[in-house]
N, C-alpha and C. Protein backbone atom coordinates (compact mmCIF):
# COMPACT_ATOMS: atom_id res chain seq x y z
N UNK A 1 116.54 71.44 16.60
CA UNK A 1 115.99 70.24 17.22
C UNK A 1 116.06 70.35 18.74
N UNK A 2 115.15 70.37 19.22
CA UNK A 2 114.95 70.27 20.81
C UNK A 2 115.41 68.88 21.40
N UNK A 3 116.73 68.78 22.24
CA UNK A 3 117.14 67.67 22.51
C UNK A 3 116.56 67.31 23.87
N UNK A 4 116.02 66.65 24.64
CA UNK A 4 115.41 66.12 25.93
C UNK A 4 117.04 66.89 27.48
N UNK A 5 116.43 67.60 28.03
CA UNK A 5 117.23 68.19 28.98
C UNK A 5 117.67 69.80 28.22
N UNK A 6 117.14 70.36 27.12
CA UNK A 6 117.32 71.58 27.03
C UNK A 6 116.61 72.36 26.13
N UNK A 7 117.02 73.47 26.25
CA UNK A 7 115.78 74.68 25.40
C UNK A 7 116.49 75.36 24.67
N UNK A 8 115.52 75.51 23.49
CA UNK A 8 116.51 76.08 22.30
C UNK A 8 116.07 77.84 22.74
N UNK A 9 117.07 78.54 21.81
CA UNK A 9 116.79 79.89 22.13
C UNK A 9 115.10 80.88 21.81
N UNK A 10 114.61 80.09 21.06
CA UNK A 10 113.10 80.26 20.86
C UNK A 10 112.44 79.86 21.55
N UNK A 11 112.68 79.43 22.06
CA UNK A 11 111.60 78.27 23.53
C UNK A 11 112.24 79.04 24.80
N UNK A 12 113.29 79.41 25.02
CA UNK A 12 113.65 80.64 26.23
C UNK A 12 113.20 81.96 25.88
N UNK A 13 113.08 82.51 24.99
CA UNK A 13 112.60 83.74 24.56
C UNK A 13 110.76 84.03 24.78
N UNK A 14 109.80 82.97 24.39
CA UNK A 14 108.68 82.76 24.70
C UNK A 14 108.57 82.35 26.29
N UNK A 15 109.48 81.26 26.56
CA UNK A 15 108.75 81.54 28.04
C UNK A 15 108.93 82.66 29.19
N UNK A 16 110.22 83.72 28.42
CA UNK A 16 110.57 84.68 29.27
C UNK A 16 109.98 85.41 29.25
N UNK A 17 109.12 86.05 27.60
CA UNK A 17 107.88 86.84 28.12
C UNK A 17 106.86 86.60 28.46
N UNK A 18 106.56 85.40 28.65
CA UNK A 18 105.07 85.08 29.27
C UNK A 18 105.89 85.26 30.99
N UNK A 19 106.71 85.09 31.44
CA UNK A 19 107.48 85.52 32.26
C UNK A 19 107.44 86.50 32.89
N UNK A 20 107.74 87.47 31.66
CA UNK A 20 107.95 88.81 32.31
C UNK A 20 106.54 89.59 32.08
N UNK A 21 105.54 89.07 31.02
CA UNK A 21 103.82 89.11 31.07
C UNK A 21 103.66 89.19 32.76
N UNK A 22 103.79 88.19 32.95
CA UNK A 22 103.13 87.75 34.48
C UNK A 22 104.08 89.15 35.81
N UNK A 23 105.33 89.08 35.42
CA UNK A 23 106.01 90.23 36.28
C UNK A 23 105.43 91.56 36.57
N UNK A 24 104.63 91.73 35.01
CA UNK A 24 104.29 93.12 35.09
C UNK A 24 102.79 92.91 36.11
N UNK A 25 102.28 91.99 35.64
CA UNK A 25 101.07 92.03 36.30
C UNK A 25 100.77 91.91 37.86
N UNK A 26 102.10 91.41 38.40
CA UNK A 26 101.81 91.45 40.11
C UNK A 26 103.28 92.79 40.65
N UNK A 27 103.36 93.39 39.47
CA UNK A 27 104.57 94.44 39.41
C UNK A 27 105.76 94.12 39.84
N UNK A 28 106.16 92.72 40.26
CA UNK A 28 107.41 92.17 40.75
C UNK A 28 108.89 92.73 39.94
N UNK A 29 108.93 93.52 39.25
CA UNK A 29 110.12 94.48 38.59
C UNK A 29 111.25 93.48 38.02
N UNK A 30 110.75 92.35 37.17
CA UNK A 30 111.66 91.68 36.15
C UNK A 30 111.38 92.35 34.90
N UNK A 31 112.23 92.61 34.30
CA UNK A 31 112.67 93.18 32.40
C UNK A 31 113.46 91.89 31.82
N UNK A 32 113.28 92.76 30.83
CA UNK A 32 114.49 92.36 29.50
C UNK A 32 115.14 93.00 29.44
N UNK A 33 116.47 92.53 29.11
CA UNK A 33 117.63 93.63 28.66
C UNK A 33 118.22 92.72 27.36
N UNK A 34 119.05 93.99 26.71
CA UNK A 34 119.68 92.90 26.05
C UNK A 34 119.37 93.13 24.59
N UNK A 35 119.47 92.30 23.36
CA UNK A 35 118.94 91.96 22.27
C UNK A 35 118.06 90.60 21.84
N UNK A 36 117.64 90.58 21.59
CA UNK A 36 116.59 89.46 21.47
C UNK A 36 116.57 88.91 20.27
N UNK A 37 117.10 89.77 19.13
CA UNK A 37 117.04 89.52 18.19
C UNK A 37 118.48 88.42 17.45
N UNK A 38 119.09 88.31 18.98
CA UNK A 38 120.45 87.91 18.41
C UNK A 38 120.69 86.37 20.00
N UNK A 39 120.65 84.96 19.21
CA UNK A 39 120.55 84.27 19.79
C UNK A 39 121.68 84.36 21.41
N UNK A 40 121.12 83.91 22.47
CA UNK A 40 122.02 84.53 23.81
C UNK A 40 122.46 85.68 24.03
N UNK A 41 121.75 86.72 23.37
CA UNK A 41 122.45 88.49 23.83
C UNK A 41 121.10 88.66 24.53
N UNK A 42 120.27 88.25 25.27
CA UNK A 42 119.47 89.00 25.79
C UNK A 42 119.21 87.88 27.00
N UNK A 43 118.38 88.76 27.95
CA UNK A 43 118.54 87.94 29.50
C UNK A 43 117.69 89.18 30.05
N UNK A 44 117.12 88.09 30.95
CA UNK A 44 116.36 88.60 31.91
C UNK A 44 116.63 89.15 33.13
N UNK A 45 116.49 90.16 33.89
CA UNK A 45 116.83 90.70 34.94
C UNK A 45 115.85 91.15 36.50
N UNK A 46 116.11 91.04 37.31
CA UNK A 46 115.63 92.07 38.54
C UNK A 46 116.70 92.45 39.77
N UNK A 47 116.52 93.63 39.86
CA UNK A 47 117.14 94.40 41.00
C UNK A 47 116.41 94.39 42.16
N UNK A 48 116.78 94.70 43.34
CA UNK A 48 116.06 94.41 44.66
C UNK A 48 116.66 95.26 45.57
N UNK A 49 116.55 96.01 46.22
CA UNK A 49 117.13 96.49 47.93
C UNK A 49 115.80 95.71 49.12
N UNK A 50 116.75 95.51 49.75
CA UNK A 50 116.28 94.61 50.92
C UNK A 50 116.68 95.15 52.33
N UNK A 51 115.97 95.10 54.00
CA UNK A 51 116.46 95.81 54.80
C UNK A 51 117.65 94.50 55.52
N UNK A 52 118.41 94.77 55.59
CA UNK A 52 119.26 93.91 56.77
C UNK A 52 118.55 94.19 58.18
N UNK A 53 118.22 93.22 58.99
CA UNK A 53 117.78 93.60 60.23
C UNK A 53 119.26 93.79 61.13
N UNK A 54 119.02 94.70 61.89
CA UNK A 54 120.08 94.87 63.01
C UNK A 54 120.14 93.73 64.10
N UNK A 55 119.42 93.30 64.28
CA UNK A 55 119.42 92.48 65.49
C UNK A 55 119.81 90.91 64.89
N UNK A 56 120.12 90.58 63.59
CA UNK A 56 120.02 89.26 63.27
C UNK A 56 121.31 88.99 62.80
N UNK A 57 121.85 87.63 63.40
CA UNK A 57 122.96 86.96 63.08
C UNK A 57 122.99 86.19 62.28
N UNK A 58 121.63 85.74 61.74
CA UNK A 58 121.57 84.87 60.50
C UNK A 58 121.71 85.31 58.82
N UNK A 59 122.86 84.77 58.20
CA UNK A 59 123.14 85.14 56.88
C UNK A 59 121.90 85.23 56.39
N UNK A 60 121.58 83.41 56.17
CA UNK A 60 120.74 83.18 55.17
C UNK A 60 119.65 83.74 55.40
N UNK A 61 119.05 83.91 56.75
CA UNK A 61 117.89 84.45 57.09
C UNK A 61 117.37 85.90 56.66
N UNK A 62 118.70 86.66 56.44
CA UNK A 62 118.89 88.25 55.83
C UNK A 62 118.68 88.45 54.62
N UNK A 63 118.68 86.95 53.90
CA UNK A 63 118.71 87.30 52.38
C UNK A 63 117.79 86.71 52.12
N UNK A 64 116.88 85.67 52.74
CA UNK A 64 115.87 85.34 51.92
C UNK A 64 114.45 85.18 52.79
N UNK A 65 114.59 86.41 54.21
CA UNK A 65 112.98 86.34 54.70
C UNK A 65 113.03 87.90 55.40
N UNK A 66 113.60 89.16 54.76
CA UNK A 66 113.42 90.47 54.90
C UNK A 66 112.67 91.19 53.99
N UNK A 67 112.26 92.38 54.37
CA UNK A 67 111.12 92.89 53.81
C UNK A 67 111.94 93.57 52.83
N UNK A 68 111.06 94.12 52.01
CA UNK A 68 111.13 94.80 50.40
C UNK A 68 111.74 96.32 51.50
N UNK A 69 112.56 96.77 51.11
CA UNK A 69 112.92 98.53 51.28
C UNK A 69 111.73 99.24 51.10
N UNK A 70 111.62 99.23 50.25
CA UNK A 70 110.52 100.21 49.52
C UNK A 70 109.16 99.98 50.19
N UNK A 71 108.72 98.81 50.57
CA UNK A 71 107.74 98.97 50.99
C UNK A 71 107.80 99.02 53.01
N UNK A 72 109.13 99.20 53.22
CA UNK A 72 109.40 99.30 54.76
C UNK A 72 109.67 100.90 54.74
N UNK A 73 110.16 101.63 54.24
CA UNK A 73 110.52 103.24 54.05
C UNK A 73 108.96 103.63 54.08
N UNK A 74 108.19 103.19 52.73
CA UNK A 74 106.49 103.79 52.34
C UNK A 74 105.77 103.67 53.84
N UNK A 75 106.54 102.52 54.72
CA UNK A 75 105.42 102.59 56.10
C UNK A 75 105.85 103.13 56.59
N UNK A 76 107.40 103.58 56.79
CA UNK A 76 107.94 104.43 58.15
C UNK A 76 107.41 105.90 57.82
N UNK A 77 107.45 106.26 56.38
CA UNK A 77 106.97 107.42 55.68
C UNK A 77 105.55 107.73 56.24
N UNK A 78 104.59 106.78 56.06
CA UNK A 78 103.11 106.91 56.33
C UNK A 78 102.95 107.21 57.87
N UNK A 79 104.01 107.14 58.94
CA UNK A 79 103.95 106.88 60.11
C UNK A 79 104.14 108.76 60.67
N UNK A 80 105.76 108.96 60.22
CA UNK A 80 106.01 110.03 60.41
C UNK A 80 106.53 110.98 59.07
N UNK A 81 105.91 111.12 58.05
CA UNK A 81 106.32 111.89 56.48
C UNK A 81 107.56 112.80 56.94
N UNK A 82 107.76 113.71 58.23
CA UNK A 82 109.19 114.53 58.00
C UNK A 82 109.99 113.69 58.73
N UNK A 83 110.57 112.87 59.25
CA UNK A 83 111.34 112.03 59.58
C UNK A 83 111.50 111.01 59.16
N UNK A 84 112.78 110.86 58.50
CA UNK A 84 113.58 109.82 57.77
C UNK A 84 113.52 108.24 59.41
N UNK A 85 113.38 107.07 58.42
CA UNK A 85 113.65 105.91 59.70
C UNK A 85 114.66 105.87 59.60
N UNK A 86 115.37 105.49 60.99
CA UNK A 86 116.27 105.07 62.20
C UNK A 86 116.37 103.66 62.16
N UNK A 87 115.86 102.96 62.13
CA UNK A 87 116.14 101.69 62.34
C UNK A 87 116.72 100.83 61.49
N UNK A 88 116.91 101.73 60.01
CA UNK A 88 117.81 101.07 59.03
C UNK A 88 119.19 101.16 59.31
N UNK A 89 120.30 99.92 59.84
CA UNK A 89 121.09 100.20 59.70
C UNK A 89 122.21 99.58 58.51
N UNK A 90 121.74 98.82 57.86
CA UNK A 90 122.25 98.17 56.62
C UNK A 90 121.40 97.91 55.34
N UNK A 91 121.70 97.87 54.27
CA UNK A 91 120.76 97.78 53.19
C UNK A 91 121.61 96.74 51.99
N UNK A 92 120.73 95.71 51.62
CA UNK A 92 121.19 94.44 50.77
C UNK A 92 120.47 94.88 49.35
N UNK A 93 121.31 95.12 48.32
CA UNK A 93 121.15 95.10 46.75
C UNK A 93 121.22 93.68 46.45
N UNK A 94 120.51 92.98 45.77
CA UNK A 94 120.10 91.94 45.29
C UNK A 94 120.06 91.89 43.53
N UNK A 95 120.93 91.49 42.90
CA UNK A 95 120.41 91.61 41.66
C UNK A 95 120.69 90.15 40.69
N UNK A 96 119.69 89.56 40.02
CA UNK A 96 119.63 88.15 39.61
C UNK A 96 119.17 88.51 38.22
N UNK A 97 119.73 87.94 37.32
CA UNK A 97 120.14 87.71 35.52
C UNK A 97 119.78 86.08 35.55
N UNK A 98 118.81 86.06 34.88
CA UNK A 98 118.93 84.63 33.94
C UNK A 98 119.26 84.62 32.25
N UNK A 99 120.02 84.31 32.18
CA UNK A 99 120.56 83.82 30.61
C UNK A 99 120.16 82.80 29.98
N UNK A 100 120.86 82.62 28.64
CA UNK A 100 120.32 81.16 28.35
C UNK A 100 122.55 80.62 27.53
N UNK A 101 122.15 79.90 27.89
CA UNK A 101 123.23 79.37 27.55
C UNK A 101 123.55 78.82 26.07
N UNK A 102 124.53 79.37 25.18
CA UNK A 102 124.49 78.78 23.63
C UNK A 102 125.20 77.20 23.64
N UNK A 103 126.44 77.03 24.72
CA UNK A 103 127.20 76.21 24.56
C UNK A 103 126.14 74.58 25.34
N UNK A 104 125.20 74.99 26.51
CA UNK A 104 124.68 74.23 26.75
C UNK A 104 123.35 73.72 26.40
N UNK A 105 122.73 74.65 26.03
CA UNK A 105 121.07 75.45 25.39
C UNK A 105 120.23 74.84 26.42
N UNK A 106 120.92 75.59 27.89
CA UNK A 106 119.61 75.76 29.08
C UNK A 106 119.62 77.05 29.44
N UNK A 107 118.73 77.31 30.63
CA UNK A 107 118.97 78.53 31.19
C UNK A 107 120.41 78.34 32.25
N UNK A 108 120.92 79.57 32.85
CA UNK A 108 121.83 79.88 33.41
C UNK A 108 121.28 81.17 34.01
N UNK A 109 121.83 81.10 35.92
CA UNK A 109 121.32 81.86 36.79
C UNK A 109 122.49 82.63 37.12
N UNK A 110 122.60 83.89 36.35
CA UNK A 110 123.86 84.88 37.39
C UNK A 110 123.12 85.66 38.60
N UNK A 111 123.94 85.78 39.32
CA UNK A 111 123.54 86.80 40.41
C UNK A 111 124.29 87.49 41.10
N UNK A 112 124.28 89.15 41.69
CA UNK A 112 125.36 89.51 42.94
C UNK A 112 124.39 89.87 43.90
N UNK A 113 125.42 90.28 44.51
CA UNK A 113 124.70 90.60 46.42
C UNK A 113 125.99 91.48 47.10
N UNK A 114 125.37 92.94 47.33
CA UNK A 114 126.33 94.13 47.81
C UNK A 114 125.86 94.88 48.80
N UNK A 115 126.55 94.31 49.92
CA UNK A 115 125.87 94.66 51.15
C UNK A 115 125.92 96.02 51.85
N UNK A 116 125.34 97.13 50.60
CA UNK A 116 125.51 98.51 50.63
C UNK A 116 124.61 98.95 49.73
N UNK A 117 124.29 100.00 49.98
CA UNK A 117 123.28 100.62 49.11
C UNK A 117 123.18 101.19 48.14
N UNK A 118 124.50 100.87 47.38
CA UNK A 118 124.94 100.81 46.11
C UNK A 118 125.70 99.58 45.30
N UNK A 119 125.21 98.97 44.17
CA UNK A 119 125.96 98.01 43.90
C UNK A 119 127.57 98.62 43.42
N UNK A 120 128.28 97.10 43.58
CA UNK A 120 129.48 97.29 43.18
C UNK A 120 130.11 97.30 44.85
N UNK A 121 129.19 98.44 45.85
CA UNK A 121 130.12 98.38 46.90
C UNK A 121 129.44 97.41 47.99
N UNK A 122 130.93 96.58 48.53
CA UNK A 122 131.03 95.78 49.57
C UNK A 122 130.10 94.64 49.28
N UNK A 123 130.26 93.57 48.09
CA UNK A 123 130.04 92.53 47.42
C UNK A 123 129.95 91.32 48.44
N UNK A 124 129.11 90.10 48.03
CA UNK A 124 128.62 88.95 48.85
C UNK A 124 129.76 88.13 48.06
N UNK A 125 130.92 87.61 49.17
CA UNK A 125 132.12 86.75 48.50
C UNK A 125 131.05 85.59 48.05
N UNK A 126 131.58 84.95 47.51
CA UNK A 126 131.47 83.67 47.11
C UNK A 126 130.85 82.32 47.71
N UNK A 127 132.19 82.62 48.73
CA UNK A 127 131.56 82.10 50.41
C UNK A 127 130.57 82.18 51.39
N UNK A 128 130.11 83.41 51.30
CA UNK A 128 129.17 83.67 51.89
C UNK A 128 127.75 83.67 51.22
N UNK A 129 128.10 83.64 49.73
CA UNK A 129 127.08 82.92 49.32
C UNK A 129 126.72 81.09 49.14
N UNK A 130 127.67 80.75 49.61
CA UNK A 130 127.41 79.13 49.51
C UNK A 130 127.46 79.02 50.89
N UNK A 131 127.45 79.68 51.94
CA UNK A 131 127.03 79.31 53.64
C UNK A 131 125.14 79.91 53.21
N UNK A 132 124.66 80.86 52.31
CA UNK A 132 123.77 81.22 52.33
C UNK A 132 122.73 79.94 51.77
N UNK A 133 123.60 79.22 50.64
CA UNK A 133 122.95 78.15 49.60
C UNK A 133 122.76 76.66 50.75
N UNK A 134 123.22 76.81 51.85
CA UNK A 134 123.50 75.59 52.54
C UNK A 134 121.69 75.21 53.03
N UNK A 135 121.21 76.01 53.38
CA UNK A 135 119.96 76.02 53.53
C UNK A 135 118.90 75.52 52.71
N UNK A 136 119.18 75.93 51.76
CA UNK A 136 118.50 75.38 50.17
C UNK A 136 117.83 74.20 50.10
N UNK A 137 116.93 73.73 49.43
CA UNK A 137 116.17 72.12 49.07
C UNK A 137 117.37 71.91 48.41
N UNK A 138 117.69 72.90 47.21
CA UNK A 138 118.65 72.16 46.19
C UNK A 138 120.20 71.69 46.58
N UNK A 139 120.54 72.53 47.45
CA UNK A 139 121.91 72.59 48.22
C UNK A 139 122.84 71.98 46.91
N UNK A 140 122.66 72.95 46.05
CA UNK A 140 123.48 73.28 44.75
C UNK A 140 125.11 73.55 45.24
N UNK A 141 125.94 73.04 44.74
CA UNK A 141 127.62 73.15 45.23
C UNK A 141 128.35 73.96 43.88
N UNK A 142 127.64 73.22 42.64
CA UNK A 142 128.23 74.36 41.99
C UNK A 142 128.78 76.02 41.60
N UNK A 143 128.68 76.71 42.76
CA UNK A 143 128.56 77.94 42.72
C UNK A 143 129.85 78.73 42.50
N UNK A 144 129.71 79.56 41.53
CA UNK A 144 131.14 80.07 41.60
C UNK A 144 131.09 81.07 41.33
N UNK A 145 132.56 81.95 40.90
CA UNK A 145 132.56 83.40 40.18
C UNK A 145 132.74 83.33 38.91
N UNK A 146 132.05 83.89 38.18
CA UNK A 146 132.54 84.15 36.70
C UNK A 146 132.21 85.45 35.90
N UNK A 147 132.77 85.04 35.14
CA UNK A 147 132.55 86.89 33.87
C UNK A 147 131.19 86.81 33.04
N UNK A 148 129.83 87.96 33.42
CA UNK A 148 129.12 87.62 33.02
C UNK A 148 129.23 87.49 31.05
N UNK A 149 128.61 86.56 30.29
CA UNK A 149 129.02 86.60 29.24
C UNK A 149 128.61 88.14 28.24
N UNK A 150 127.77 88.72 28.78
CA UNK A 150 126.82 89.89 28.27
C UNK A 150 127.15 90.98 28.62
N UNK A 151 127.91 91.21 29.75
CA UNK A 151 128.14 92.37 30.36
C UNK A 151 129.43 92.65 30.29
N UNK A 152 130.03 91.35 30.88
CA UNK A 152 131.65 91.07 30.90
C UNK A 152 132.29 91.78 32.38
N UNK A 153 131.12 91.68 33.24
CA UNK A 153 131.74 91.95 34.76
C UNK A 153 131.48 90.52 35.48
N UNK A 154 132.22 90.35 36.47
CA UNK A 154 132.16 89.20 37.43
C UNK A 154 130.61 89.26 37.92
N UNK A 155 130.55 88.38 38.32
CA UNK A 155 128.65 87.81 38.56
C UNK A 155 129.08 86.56 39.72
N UNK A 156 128.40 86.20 40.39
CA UNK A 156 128.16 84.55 40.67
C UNK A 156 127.12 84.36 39.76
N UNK A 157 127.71 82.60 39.81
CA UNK A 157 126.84 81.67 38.82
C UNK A 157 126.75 80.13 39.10
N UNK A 158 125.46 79.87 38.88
CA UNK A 158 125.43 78.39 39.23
C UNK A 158 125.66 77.74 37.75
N UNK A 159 126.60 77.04 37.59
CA UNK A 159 126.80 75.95 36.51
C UNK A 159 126.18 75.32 35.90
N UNK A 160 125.92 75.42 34.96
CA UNK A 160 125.07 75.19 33.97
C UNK A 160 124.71 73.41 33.96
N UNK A 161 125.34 73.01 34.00
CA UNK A 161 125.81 71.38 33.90
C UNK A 161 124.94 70.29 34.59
N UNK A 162 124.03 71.23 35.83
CA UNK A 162 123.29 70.58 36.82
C UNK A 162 121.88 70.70 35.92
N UNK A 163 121.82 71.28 34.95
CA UNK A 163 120.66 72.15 34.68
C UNK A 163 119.58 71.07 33.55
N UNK A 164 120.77 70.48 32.66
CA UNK A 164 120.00 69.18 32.14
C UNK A 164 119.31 68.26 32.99
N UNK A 165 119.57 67.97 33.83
CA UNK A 165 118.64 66.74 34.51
C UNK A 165 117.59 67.33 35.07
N UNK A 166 117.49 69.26 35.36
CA UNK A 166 116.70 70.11 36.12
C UNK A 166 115.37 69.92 34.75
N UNK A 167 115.77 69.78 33.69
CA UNK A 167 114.76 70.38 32.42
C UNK A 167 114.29 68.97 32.16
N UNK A 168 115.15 67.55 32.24
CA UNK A 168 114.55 66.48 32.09
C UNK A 168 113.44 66.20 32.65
N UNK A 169 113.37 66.54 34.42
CA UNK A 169 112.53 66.22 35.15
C UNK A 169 111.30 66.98 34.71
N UNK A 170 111.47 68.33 34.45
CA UNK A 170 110.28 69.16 34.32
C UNK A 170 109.86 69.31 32.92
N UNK A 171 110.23 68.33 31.69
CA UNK A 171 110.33 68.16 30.19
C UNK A 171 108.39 68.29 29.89
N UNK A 172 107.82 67.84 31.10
CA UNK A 172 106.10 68.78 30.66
C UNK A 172 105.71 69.53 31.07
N UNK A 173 106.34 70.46 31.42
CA UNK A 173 105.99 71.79 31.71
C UNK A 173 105.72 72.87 30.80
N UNK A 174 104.59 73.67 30.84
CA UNK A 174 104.61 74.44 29.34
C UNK A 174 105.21 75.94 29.68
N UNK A 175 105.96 75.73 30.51
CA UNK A 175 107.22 76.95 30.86
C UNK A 175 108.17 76.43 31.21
N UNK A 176 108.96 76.07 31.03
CA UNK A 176 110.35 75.00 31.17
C UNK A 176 111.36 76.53 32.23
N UNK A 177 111.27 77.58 31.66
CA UNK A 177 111.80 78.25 32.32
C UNK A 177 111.28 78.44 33.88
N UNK A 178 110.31 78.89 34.64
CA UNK A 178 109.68 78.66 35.36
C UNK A 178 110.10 77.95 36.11
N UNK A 179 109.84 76.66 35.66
CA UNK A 179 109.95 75.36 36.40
C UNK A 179 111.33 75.28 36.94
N UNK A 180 112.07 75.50 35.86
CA UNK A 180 113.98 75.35 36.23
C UNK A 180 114.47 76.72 37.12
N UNK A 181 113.49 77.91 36.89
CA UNK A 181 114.18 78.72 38.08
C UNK A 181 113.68 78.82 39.40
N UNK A 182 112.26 78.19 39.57
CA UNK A 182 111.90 78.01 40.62
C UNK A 182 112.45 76.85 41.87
N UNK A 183 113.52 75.87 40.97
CA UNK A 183 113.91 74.60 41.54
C UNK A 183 115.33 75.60 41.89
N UNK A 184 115.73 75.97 40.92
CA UNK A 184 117.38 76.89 41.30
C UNK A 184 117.20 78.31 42.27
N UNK A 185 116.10 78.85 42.07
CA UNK A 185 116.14 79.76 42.80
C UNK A 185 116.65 79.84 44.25
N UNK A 186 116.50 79.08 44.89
CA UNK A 186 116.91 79.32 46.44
C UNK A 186 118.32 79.12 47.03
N UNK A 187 119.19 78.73 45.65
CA UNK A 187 120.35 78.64 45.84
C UNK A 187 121.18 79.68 45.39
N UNK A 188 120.26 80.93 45.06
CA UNK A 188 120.69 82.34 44.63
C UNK A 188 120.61 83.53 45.80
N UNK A 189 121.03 83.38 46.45
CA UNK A 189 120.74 84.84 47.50
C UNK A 189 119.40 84.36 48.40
N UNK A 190 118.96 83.78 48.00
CA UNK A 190 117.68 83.67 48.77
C UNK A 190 116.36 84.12 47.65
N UNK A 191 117.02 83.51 46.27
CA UNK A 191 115.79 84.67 45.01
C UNK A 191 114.07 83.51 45.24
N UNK A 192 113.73 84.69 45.67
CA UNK A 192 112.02 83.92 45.90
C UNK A 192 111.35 84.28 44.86
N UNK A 193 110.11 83.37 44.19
CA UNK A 193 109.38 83.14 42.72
C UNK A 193 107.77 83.68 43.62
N UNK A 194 107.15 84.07 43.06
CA UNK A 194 105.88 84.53 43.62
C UNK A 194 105.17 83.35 42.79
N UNK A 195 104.33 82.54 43.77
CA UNK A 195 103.63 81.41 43.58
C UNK A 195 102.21 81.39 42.48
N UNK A 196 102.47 82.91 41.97
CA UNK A 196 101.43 83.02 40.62
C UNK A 196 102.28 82.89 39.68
N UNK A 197 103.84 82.88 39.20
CA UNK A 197 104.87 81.72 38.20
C UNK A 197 104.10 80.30 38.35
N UNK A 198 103.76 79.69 39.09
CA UNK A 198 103.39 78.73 38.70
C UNK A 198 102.33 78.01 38.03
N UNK A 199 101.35 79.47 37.73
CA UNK A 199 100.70 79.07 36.68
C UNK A 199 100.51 78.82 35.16
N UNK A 200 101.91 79.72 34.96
CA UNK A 200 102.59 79.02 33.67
C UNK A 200 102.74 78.00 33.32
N UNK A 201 103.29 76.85 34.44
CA UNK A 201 103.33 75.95 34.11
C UNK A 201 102.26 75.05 33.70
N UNK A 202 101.32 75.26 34.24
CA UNK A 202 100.27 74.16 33.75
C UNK A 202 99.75 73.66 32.00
């Protein structure tokens, strides 16, 4: 029974591949991982490297209005092919998991941030992700550390708890997922939705 403020695990599973339908098609690099076949073992994912600018003192500004790596290397490449760029002097791993929650039956947003060019090394505390969230429309407070349930490594995570009144509001939406990560998103690292998600919803 679909209760008003949440989604059962069949109703997250459909809107994640029309989801991840749409990912492939503007190549934005969200998957599945996981099992699918087994209610909450499977979740959605994307990885990211991002350039840190050298010249900028702004957190939030580093994490949620820098260019893609890959497509800043492909231009320095096109510029000079035997010379590696210089001007990288830091590089931000970005990586964001949406789940679905059994105990609450919404979605749930994990995420880390490792301000090195390998995850795992030199991690975004906690703190510095909620000076990053301060910026936010949502200016979400719930943010914390926890053990992802799937993986069983530490993650940040926004609390599930805010997330019913997120699904009430958007209860006609014919992507409920969508709708609820596009409202949470900006309180994740800076995770930006490409404005063709929103044609799911209609």
């Amino acid at each position: 029974m679909d209760v008003p403020g949440t989604i059962t695990w069949e109703e997250f599973l459909e809107n994640a591949e029309a989801f991840l339908e749409m990912s492939n098609k503007l190549s934005d690099g969200w998957e599945l991982r996981g099992y699918k076949d087994v209610p909450g073992k499977a979740y959605i994912a994307r990885q990211k490297k991002y350039i840190i600018p050298a010249n900028s003192d702004s957190h939030y500004c580093l994490l949620s209005e820098n260019k893609d790596i890959d497509d800043y290397l492909n231009f320095e490449l096109q510029q000079d092919p035997f010379e590696a760029p210089s001007v990288v002097e830091k590089i931000l791993v970005k990586e964001h998991h949406v789940l679905w929650s059994m105990s609450y039956s919404v979605p749930v947003l994990y995420f880390n941030g490792w301000k090195s060019d390998f995850p795992g090394i030199n991690p975004v505390s906690v703190e510095e992700a909620q000076s990053f969230a301060r910026g936010a429309k949502l200016n979400y407070t719930e943010l914390s550390q926890a053990i992802h349930p799937i993986l069983g490594t530490p993650f940040l995570h926004l609390h599930p708890c805010f997330s019913h009144e997120l699904l009430q509001i958007t209860s006609k939406s014919k992507n409920k997922l969508v709708s609820w990560l596009s409202t949470v998103a900006s309180s994740a690292l800076g995770l930006k939705l490409l404005p063709e998600y929103c044609k799911l919803t209609l």
